[in-house]
PDB file of N, CA and C in Angstrom:
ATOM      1  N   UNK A   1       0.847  -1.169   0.000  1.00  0.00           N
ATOM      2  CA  UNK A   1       0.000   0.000   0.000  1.00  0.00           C
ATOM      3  C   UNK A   1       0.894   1.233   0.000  1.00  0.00           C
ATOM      4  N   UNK A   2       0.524   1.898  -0.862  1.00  0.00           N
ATOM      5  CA  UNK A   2       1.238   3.432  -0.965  1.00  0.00           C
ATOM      6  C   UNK A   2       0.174   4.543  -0.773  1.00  0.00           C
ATOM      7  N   UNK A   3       0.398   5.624  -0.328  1.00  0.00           N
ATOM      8  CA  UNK A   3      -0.253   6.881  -0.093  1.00  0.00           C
ATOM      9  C   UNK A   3       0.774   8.402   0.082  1.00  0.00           C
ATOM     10  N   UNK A   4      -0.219   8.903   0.031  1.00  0.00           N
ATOM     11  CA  UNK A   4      -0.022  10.525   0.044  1.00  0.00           C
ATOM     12  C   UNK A   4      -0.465  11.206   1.560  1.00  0.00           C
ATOM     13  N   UNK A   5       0.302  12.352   2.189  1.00  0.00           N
ATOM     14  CA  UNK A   5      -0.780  13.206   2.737  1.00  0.00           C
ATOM     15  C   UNK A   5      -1.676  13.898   1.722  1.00  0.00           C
ATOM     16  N   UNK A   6      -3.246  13.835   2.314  1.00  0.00           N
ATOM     17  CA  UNK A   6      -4.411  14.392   1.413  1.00  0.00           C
ATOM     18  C   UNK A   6      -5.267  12.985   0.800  1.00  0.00           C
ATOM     19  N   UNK A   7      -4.873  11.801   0.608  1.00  0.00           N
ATOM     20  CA  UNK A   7      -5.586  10.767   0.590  1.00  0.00           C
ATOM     21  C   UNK A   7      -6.142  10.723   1.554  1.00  0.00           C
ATOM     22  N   UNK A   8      -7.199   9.517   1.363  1.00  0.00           N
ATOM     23  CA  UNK A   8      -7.867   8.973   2.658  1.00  0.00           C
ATOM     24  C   UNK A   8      -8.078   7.596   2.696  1.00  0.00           C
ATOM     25  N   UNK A   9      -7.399   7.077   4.041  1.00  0.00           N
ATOM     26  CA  UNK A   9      -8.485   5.747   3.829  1.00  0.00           C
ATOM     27  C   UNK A   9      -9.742   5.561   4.289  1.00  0.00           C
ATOM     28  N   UNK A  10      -9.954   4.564   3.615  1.00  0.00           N
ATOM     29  CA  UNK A  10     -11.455   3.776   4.018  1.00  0.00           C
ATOM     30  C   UNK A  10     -11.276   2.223   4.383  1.00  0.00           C
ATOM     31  N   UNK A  11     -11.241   2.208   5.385  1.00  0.00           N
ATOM     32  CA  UNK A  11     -11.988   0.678   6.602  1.00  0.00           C
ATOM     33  C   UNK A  11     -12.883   0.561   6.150  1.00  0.00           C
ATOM     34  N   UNK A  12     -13.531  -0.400   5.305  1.00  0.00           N
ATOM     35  CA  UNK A  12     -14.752  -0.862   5.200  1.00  0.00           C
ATOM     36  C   UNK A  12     -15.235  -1.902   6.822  1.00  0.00           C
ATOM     37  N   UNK A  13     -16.768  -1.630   6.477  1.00  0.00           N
ATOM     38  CA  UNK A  13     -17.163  -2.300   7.766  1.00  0.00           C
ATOM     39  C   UNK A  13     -17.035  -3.962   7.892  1.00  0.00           C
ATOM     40  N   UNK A  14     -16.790  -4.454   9.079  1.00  0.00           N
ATOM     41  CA  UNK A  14     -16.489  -5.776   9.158  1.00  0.00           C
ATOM     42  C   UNK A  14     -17.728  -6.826   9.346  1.00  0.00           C
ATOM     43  N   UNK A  15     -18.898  -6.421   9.606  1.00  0.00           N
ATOM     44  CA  UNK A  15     -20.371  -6.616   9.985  1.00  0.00           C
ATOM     45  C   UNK A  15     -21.506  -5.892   9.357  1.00  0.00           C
ATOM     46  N   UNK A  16     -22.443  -6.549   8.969  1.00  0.00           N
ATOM     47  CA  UNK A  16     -23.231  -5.892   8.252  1.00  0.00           C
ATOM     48  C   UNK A  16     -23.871  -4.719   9.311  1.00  0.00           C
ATOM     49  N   UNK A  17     -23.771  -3.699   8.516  1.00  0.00           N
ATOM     50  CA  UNK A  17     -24.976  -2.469   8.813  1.00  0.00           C
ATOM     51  C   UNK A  17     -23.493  -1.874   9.914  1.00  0.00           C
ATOM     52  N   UNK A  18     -22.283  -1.883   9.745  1.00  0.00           N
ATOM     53  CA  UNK A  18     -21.295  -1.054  10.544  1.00  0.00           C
ATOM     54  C   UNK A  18     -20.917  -0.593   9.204  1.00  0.00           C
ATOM     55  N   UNK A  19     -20.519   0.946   9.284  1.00  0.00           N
ATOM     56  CA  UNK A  19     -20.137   1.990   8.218  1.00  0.00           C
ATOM     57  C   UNK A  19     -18.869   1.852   8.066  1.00  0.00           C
ATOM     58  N   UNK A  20     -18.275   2.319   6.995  1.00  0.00           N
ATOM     59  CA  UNK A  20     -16.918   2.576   6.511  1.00  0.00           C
ATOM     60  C   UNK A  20     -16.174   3.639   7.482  1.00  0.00           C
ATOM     61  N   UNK A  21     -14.983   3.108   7.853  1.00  0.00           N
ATOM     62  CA  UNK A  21     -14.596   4.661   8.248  1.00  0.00           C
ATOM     63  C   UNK A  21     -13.240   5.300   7.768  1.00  0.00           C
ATOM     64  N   UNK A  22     -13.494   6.592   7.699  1.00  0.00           N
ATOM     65  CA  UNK A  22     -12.603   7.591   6.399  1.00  0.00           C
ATOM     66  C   UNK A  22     -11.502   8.288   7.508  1.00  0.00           C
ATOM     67  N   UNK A  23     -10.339   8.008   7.017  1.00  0.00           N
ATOM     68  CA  UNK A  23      -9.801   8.970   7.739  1.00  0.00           C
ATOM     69  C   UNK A  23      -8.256   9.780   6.899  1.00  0.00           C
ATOM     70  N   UNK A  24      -8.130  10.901   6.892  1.00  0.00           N
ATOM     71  CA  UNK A  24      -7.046  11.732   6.207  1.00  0.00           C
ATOM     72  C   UNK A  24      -5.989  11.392   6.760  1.00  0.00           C
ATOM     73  N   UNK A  25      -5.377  11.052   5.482  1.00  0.00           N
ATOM     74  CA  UNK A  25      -3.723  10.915   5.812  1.00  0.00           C
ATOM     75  C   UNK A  25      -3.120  12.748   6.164  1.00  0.00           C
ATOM     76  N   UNK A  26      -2.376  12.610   7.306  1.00  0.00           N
ATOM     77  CA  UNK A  26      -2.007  14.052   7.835  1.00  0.00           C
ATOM     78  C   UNK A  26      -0.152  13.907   8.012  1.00  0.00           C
ATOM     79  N   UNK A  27       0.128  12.380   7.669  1.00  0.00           N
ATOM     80  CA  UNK A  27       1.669  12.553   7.616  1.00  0.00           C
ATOM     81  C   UNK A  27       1.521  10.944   7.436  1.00  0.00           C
ATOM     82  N   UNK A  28       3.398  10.685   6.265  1.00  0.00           N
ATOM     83  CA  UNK A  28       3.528   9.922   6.214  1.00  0.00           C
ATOM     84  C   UNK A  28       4.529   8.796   6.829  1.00  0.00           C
ATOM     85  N   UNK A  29       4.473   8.314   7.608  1.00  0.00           N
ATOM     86  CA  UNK A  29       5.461   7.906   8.265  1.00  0.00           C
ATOM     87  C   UNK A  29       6.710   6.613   7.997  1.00  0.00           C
ATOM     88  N   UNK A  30       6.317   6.106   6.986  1.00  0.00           N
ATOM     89  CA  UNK A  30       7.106   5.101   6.433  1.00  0.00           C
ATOM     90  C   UNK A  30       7.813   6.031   4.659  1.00  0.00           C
ATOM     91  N   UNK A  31       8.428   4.742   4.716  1.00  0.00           N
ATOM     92  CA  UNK A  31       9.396   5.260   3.389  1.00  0.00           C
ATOM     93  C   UNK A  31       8.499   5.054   1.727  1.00  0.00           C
ATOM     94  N   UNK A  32       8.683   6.521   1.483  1.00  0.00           N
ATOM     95  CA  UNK A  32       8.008   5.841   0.067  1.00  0.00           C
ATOM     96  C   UNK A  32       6.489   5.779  -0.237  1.00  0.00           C
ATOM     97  N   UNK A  33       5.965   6.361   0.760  1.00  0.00           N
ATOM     98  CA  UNK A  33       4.892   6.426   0.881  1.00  0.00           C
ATOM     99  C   UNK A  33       4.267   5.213   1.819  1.00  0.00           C
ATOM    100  N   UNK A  34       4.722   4.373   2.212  1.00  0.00           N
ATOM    101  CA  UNK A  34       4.320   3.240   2.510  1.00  0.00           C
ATOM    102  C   UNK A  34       3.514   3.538   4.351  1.00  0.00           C
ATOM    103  N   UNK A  35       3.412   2.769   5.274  1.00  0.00           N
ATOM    104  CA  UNK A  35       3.040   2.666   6.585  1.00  0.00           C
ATOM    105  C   UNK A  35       3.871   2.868   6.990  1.00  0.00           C
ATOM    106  N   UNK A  36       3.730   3.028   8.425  1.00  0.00           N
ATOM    107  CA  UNK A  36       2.425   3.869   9.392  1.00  0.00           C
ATOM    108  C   UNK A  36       1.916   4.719   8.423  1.00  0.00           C
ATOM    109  N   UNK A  37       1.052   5.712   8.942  1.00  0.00           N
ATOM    110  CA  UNK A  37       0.561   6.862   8.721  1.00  0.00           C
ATOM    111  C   UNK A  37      -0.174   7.626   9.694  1.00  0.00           C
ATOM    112  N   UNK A  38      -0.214   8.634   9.831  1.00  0.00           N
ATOM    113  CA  UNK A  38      -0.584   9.367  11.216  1.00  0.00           C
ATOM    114  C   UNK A  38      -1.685  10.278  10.432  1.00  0.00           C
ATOM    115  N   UNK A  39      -3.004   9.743  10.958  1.00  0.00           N
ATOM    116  CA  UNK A  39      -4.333  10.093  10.203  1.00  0.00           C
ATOM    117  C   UNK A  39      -5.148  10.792  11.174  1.00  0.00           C
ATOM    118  N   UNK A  40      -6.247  11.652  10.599  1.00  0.00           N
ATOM    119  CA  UNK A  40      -7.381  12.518  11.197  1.00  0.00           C
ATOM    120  C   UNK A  40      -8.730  12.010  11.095  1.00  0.00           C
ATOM    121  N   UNK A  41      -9.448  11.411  11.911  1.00  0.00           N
ATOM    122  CA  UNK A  41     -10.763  11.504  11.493  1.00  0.00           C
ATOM    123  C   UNK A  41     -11.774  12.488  11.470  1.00  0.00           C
ATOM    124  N   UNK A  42     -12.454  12.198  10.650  1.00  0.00           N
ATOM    125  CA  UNK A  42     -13.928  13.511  10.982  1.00  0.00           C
ATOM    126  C   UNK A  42     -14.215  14.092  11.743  1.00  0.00           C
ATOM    127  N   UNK A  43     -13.759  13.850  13.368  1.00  0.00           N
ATOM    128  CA  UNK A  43     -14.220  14.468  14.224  1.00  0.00           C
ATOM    129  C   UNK A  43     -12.861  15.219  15.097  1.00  0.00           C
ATOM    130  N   UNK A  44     -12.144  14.967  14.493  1.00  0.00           N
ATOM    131  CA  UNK A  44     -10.454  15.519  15.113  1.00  0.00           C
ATOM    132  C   UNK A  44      -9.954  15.006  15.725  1.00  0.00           C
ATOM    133  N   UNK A  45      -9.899  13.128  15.927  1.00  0.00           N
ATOM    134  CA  UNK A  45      -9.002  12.687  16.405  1.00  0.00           C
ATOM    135  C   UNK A  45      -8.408  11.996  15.740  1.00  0.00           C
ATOM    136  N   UNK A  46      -6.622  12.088  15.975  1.00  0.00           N
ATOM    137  CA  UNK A  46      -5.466  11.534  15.586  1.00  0.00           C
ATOM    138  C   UNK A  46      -5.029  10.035  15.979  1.00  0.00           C
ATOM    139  N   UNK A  47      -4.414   9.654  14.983  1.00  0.00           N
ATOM    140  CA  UNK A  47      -3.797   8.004  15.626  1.00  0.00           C
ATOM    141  C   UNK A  47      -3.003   7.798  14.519  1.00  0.00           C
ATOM    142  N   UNK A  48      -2.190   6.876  14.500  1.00  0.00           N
ATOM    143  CA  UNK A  48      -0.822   6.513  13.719  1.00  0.00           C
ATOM    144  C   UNK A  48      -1.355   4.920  13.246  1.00  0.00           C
ATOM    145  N   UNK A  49      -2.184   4.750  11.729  1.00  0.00           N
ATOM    146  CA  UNK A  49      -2.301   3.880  11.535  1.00  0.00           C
ATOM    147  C   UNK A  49      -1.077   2.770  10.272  1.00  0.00           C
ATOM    148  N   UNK A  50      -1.175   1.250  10.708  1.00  0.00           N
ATOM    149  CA  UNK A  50      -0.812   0.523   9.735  1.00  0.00           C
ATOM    150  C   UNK A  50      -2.243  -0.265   9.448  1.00  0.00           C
ATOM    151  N   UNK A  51      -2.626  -0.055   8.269  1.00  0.00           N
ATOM    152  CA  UNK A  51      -3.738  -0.830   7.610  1.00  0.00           C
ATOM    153  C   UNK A  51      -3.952  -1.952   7.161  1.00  0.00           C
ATOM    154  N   UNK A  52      -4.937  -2.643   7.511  1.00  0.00           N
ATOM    155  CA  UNK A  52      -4.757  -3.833   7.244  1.00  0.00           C
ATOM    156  C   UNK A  52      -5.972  -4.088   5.598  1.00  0.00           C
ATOM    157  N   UNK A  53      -5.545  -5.332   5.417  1.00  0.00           N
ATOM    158  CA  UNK A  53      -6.435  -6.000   4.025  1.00  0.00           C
ATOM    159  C   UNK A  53      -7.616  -5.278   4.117  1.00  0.00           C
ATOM    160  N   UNK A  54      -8.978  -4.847   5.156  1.00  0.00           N
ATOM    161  CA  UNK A  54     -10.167  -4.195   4.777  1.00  0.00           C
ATOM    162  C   UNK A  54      -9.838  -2.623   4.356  1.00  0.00           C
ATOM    163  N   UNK A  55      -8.722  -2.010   4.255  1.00  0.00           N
ATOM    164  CA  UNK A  55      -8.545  -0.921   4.478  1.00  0.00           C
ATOM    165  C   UNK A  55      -8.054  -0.454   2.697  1.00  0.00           C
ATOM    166  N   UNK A  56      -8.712   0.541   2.025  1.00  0.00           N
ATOM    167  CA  UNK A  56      -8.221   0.710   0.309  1.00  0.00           C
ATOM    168  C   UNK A  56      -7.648   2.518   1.061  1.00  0.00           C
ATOM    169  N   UNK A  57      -7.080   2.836  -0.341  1.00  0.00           N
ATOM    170  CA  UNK A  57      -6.541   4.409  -0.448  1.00  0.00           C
ATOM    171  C   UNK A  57      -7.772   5.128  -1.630  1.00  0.00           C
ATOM    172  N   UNK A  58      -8.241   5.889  -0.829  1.00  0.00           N
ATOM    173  CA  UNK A  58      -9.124   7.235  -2.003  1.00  0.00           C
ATOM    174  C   UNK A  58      -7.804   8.261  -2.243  1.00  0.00           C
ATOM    175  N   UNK A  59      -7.597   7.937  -3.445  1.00  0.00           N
ATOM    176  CA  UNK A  59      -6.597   8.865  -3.575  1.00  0.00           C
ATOM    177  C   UNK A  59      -7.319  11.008  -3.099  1.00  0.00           C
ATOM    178  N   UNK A  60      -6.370  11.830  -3.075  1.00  0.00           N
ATOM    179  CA  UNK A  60      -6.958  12.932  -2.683  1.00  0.00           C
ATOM    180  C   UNK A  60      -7.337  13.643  -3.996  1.00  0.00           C
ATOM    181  N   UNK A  61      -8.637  14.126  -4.032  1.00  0.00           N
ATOM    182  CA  UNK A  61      -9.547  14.895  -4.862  1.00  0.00           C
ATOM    183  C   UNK A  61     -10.318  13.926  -5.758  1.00  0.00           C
ATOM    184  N   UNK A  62     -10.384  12.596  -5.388  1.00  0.00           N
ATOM    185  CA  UNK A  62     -11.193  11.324  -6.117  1.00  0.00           C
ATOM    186  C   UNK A  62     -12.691  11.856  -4.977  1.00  0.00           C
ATOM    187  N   UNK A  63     -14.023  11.538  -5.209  1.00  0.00           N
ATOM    188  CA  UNK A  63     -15.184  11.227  -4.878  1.00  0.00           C
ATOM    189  C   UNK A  63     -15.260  10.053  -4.510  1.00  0.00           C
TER     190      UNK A  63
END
């Protein structure tokens, strides 16, 4: 997995009827774009994620 700050990921839900959750890449912490990444969610909290298989990249300015 590669990314940008300004992407986002998306966690898809693991159970039916649990939502996706989006969160902005705000720094990249591995080489190359690669993992960790130290992300924002919607509501302003921070955490330093490595993503696993449910997790894709919206690249930034994709819908």
């Amino acid at each position: 997995m590669r990314a940008n700050v300004g992407d986002q990921l998306v966690t898809h839900g693991r159970i039916v009827g649990q939502q996706d959750r989006i969160a902005e890449i705000v720094e990249v912490l591995g080489p190359e774009g690669t993992p960790p990444y130290r992300v924002r969610f919607a509501d302003g909290r921070e955490t330093v994620m490595s993503p696993g298989p449910d997790t894709v990249v919206r690249r930034q300015g994709h819908a």
